[in-house]
C-alpha atoms as a PDB file:
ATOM      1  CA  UNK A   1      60.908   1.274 -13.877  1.00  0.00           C
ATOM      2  CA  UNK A   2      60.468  -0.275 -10.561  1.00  0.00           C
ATOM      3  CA  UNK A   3      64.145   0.241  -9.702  1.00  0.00           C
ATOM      4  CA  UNK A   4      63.967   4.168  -9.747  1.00  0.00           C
ATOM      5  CA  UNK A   5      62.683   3.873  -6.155  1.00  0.00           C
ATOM      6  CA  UNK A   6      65.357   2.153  -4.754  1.00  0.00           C
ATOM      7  CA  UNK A   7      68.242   4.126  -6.864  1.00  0.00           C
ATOM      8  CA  UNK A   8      68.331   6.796  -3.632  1.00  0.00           C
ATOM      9  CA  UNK A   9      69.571   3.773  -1.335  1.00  0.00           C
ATOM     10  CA  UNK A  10      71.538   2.249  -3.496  1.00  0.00           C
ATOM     11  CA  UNK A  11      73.464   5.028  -4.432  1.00  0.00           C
ATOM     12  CA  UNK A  12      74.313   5.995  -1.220  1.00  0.00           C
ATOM     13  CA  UNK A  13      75.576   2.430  -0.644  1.00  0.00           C
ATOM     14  CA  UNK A  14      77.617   2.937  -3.843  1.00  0.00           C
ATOM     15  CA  UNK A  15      78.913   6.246  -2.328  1.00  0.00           C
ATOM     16  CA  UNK A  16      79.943   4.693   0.728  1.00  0.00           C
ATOM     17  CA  UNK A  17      81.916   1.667  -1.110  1.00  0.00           C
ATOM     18  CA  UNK A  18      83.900   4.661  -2.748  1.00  0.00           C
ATOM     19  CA  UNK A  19      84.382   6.383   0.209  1.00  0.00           C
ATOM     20  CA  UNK A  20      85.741   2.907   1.967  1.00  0.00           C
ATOM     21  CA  UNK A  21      87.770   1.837  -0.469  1.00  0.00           C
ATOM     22  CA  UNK A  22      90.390   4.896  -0.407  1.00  0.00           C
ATOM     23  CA  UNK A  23      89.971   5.032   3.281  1.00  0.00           C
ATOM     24  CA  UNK A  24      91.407   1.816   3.135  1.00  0.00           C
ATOM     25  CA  UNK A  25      94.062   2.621   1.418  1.00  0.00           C
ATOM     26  CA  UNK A  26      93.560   1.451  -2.047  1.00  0.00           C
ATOM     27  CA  UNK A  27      95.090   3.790  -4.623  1.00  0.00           C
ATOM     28  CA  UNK A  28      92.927   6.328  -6.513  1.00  0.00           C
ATOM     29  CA  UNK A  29      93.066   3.960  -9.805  1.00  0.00           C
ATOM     30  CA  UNK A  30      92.989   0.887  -8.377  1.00  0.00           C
ATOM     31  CA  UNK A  31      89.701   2.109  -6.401  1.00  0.00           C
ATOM     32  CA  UNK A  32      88.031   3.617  -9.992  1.00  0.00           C
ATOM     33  CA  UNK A  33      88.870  -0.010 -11.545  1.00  0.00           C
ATOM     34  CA  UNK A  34      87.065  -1.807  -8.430  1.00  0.00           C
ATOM     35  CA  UNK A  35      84.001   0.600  -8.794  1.00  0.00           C
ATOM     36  CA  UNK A  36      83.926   0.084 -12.606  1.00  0.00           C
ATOM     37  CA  UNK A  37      84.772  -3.463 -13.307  1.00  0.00           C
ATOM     38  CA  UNK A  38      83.550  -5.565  -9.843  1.00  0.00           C
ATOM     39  CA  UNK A  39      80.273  -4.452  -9.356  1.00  0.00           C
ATOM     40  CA  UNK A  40      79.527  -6.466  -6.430  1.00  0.00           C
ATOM     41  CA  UNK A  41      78.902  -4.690  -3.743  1.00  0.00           C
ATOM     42  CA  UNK A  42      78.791  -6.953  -0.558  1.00  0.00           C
ATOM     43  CA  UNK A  43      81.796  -9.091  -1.223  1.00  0.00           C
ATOM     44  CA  UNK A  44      83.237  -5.388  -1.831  1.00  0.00           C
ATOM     45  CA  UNK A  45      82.304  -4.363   1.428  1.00  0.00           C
ATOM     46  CA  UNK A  46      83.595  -7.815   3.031  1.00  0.00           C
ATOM     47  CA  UNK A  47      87.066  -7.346   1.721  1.00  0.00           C
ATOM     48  CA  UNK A  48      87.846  -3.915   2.617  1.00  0.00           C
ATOM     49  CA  UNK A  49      88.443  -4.195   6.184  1.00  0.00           C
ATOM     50  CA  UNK A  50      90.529  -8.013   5.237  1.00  0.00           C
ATOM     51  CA  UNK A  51      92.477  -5.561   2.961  1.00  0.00           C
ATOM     52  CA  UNK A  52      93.258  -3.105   5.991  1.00  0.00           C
ATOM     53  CA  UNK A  53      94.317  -6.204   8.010  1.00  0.00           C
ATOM     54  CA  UNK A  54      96.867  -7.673   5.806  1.00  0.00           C
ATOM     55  CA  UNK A  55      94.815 -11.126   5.498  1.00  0.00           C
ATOM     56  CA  UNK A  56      96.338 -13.721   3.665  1.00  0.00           C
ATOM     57  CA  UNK A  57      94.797 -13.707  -0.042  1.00  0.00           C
ATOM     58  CA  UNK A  58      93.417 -16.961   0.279  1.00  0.00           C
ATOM     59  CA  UNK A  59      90.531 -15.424   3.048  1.00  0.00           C
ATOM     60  CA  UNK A  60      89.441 -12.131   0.917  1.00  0.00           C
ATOM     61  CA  UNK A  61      89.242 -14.727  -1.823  1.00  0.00           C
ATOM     62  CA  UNK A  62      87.009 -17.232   0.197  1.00  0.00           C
ATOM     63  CA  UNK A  63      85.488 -14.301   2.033  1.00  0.00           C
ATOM     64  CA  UNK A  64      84.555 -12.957  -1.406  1.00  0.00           C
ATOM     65  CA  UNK A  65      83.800 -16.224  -2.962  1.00  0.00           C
ATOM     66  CA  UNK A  66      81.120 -17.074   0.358  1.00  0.00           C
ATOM     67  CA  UNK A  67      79.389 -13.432   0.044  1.00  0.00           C
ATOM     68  CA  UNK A  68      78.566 -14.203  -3.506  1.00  0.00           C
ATOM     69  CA  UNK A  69      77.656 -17.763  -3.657  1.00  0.00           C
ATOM     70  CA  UNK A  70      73.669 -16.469  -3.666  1.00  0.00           C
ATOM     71  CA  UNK A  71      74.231 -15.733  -7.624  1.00  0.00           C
ATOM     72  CA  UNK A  72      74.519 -19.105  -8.220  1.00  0.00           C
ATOM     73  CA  UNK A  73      71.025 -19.983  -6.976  1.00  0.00           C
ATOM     74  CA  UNK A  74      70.356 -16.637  -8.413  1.00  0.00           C
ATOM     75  CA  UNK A  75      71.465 -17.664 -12.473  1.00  0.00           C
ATOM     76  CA  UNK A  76      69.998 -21.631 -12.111  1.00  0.00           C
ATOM     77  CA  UNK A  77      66.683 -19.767 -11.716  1.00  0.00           C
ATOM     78  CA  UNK A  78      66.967 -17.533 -14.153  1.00  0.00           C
ATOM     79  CA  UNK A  79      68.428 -19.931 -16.792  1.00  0.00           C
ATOM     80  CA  UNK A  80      64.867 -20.936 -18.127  1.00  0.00           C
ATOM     81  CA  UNK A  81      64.609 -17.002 -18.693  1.00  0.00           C
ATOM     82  CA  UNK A  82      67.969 -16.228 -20.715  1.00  0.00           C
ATOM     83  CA  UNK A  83      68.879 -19.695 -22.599  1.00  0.00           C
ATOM     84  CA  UNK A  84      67.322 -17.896 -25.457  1.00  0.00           C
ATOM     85  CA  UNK A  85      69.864 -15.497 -25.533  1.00  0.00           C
ATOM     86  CA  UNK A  86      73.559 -15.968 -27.088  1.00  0.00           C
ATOM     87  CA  UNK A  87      76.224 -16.816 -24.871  1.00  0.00           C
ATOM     88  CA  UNK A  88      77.827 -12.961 -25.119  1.00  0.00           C
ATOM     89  CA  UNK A  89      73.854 -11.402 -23.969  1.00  0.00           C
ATOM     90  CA  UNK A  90      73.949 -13.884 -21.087  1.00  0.00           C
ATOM     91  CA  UNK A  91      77.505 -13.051 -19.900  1.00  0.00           C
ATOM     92  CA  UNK A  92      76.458  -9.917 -19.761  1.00  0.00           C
ATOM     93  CA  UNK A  93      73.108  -9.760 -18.096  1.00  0.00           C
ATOM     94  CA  UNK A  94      74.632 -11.838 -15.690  1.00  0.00           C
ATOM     95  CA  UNK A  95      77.494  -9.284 -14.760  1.00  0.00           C
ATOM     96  CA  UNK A  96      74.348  -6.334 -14.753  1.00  0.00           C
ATOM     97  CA  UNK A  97      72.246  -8.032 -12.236  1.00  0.00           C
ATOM     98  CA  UNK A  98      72.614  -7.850  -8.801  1.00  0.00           C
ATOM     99  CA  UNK A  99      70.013  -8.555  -5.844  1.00  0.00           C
ATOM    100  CA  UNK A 100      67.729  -6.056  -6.125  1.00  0.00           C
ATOM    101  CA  UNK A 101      67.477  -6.546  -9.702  1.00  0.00           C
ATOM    102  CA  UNK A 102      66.552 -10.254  -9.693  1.00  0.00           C
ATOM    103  CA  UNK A 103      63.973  -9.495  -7.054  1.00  0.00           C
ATOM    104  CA  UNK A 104      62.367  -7.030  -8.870  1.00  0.00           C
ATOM    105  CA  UNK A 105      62.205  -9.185 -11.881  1.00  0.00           C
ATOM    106  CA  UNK A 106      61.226 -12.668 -10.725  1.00  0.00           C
ATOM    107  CA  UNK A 107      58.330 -10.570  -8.931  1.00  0.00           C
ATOM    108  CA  UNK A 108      57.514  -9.147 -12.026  1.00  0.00           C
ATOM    109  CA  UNK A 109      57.686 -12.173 -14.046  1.00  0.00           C
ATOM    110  CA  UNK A 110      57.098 -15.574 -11.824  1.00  0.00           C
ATOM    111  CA  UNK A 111      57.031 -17.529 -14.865  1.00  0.00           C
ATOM    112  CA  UNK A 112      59.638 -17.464 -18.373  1.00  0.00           C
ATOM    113  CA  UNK A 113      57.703 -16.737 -21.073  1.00  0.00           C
ATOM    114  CA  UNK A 114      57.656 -18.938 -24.290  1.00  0.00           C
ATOM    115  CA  UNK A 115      56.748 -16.480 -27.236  1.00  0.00           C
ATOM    116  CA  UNK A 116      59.279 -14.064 -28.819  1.00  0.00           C
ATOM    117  CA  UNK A 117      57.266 -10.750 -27.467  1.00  0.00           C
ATOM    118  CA  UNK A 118      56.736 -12.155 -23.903  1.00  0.00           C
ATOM    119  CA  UNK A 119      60.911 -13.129 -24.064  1.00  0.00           C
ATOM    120  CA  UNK A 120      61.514  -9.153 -25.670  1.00  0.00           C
ATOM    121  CA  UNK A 121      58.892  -7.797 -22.497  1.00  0.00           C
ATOM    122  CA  UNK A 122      60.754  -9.799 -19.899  1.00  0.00           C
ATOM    123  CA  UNK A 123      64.622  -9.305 -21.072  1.00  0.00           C
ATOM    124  CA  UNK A 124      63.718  -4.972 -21.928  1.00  0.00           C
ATOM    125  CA  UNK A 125      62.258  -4.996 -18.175  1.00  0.00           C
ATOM    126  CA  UNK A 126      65.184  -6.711 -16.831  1.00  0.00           C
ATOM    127  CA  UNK A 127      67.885  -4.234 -19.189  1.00  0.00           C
ATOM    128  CA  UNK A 128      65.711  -1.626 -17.676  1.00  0.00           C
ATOM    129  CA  UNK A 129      66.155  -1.942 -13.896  1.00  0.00           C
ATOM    130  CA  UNK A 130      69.796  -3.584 -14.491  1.00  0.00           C
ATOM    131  CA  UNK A 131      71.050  -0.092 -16.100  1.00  0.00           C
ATOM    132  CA  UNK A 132      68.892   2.141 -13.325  1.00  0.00           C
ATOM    133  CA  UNK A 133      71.161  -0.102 -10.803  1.00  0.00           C
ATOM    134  CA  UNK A 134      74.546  -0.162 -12.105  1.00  0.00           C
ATOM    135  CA  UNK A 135      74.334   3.513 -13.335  1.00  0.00           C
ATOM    136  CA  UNK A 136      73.227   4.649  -9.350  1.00  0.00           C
ATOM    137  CA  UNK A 137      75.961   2.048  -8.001  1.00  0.00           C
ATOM    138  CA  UNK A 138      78.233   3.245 -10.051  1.00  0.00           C
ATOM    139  CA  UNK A 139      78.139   6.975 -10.493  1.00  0.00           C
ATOM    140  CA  UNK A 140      78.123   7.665  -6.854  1.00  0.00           C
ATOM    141  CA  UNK A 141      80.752   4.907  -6.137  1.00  0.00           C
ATOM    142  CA  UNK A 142      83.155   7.158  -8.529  1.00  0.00           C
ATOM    143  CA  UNK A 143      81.488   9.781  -6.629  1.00  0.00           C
ATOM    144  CA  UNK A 144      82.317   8.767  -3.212  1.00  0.00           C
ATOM    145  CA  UNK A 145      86.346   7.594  -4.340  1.00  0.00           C
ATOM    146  CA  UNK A 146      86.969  11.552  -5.778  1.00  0.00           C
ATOM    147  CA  UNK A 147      85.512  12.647  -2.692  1.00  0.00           C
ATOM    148  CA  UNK A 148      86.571  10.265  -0.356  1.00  0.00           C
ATOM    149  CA  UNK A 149      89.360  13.126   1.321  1.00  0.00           C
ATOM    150  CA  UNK A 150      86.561  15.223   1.579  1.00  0.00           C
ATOM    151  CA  UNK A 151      83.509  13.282   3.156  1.00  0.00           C
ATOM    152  CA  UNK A 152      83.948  12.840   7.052  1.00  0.00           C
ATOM    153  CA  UNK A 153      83.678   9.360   8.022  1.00  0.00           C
ATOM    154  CA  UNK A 154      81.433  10.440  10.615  1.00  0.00           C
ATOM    155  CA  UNK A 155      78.930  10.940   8.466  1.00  0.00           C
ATOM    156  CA  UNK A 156      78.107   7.436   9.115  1.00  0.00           C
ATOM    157  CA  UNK A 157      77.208   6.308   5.317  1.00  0.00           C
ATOM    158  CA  UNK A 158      77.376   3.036   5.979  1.00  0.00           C
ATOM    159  CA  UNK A 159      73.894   2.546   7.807  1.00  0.00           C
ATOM    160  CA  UNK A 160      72.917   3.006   4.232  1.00  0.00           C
ATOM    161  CA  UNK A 161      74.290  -0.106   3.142  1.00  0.00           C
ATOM    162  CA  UNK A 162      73.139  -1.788   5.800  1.00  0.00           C
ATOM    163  CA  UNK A 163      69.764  -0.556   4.983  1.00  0.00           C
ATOM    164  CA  UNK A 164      70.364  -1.482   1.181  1.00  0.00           C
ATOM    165  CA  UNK A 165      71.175  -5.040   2.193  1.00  0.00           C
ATOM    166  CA  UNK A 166      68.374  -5.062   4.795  1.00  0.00           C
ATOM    167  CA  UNK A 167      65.394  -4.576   2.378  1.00  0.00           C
ATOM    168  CA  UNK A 168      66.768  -7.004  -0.050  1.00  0.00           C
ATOM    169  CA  UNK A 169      66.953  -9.264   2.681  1.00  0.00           C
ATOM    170  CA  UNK A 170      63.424  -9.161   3.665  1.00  0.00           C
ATOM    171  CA  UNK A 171      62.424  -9.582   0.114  1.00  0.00           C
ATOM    172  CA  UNK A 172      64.364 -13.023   0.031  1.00  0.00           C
ATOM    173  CA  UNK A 173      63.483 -14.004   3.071  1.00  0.00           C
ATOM    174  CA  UNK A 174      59.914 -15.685   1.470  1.00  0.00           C
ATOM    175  CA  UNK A 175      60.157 -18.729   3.416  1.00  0.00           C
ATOM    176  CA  UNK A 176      60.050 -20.306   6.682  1.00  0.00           C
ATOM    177  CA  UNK A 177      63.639 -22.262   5.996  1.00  0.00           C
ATOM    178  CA  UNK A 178      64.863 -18.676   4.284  1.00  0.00           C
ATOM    179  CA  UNK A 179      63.540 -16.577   7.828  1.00  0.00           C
ATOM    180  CA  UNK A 180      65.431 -19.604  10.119  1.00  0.00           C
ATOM    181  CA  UNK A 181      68.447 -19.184   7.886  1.00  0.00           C
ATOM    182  CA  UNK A 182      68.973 -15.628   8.048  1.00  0.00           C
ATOM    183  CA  UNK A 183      67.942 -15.586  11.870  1.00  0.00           C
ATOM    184  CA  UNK A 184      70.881 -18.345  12.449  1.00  0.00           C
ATOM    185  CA  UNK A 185      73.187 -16.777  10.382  1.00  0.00           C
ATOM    186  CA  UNK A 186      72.993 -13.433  11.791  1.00  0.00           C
ATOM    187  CA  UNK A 187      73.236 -14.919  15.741  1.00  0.00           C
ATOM    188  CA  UNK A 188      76.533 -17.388  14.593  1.00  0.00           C
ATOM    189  CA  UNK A 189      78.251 -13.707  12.911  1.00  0.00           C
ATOM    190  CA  UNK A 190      77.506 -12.159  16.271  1.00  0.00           C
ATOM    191  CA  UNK A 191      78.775 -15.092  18.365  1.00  0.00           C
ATOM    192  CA  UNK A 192      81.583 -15.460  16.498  1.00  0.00           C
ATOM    193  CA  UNK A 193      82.478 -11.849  15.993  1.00  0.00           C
ATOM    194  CA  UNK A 194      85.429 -11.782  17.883  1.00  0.00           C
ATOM    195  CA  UNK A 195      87.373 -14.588  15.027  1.00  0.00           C
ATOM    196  CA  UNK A 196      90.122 -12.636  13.678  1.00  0.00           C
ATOM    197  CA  UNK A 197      90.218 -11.173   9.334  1.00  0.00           C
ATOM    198  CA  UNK A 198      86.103 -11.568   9.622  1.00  0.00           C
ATOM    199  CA  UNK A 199      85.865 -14.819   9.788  1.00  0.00           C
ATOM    200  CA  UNK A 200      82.794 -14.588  11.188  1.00  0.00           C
ATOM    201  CA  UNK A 201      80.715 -14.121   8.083  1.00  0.00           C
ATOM    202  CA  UNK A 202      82.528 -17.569   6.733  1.00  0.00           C
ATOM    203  CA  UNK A 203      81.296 -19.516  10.232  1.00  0.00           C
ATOM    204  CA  UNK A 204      77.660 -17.758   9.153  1.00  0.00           C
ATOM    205  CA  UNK A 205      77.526 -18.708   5.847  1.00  0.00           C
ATOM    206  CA  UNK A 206      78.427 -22.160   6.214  1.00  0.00           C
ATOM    207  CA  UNK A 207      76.021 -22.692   9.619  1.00  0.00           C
ATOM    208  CA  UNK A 208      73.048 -21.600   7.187  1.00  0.00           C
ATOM    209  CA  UNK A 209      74.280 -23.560   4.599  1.00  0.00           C
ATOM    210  CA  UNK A 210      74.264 -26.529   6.773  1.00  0.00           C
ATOM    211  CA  UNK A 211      71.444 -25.708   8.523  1.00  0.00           C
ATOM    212  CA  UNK A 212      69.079 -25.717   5.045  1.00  0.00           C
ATOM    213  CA  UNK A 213      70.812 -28.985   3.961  1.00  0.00           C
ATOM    214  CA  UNK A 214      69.605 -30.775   6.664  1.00  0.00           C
ATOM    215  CA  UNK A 215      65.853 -29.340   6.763  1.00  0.00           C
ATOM    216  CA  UNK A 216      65.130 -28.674   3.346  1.00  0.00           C
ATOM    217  CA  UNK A 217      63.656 -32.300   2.929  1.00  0.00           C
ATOM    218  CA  UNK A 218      61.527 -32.045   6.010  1.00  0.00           C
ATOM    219  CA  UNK A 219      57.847 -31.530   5.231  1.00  0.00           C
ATOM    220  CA  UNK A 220      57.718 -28.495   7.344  1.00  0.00           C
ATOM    221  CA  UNK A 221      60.089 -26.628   5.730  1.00  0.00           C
ATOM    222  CA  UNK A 222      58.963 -28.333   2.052  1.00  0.00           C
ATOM    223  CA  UNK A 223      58.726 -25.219  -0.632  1.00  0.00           C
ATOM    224  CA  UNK A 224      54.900 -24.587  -0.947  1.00  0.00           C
ATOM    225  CA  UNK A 225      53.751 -25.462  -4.775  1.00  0.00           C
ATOM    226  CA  UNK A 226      52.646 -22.624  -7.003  1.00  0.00           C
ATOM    227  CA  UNK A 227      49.007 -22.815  -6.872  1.00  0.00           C
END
């Protein structure tokens, strides 16, 4: 499976988000229920430090909420793949697939295949590198919250999440609008660092947002056709 090369980094992220959540001081069960039932670990990462500030509910939620909107564009595209499936299958491929995982699979497979042994080859490659993922996410974020008294925060773990999130990054970024996006989004966080409960990454999201609204029908920025 393709994902077995990335399982190093993204456990390590996983171990991180354990460590960060008791640091923050979640309790030990309501840290194993995050790690098991969430799964999502960006938004994860983007409420912990609202959590340690006392923000009102209403910004982890939105904070949350922004982090996460790429799924959406994520499960439109892969609806073509999955409408096949019954309702229960698709609930729960959706809650198994994360970044990395559709990346590695629209790669894979550009185009949804209209037989029943193309559709088995497609949805087995997808359960493949879905489990590798959650099972490395998971194990070492139960890791990292039994441990989390033990591992020195100095160990600076984190870079490993920002090198999880960097690579996926680059493999998005497959477009000239996607490359502008990311490079405005990334300068508004920084200029805007200083807003208080992280309210940065909201001002980010939204400029890029805006941003590809008002290009994406310009000629130079058109999506090139599959040739």
């Amino acid at each position: 499976m393709d994902m077995l090369g990335a399982a190093p980094g993204i456990a390590a992220w996983g171990l991180m988000t354990g460590v960060a959540m008791v640091k923050s001081g979640m309790g030990t069960v309501d840290a194993l229920a995050m790690a098991l039932l969430v799964f999502a670990g960006s938004s994860q990462l983007a409420a912990i430090p609202l959590f340690i500030a006392a923000a009102p509910m209403w910004v982890i939620l939105a904070t949350a909420f922004c982090v996460n909107l790429r799924f959406v564009v994520f499960s439109a595209h892969l609806r073509n793949y999955l409408m096949h499936l019954p309702r229960w299958q698709r609930l729960v491929t959706g809650y198994f697939t994360a970044d990395l995982t559709y990346v590695l699979f629209v790669r894979r497979h550009p185009v949804p295949a209209t037989d029943d042994a193309g559709r088995a080859t497609q949805m087995a490659y997808l359960a493949g590198n879905a489990c590798i993922n959650w099972f490395s996410w998971v194990s070492a974020s139960l890791l990292g919250v039994a441990l989390a008294n033990l591992i020195p925060t100095a160990w600076g773990l984190g870079f490993a999440g920002v090198l999880a999130l960097t690579g996926i990054l680059c493999s998005l970024a497959s477009s000239r609008l996607r490359w502008l996006a990311g490079a405005v989004a990334g300068a508004v966080a920084v200029a805007a660092y200083a807003l208080p409960f992280k309210l940065n990454i909201l001002v980010a999201i939204a400029a890029a947002v805006l941003l590809c609204l008002s290009l994406e029908s310009r000629p130079a920025f058109a999506p090139e056709s599959p040739p």
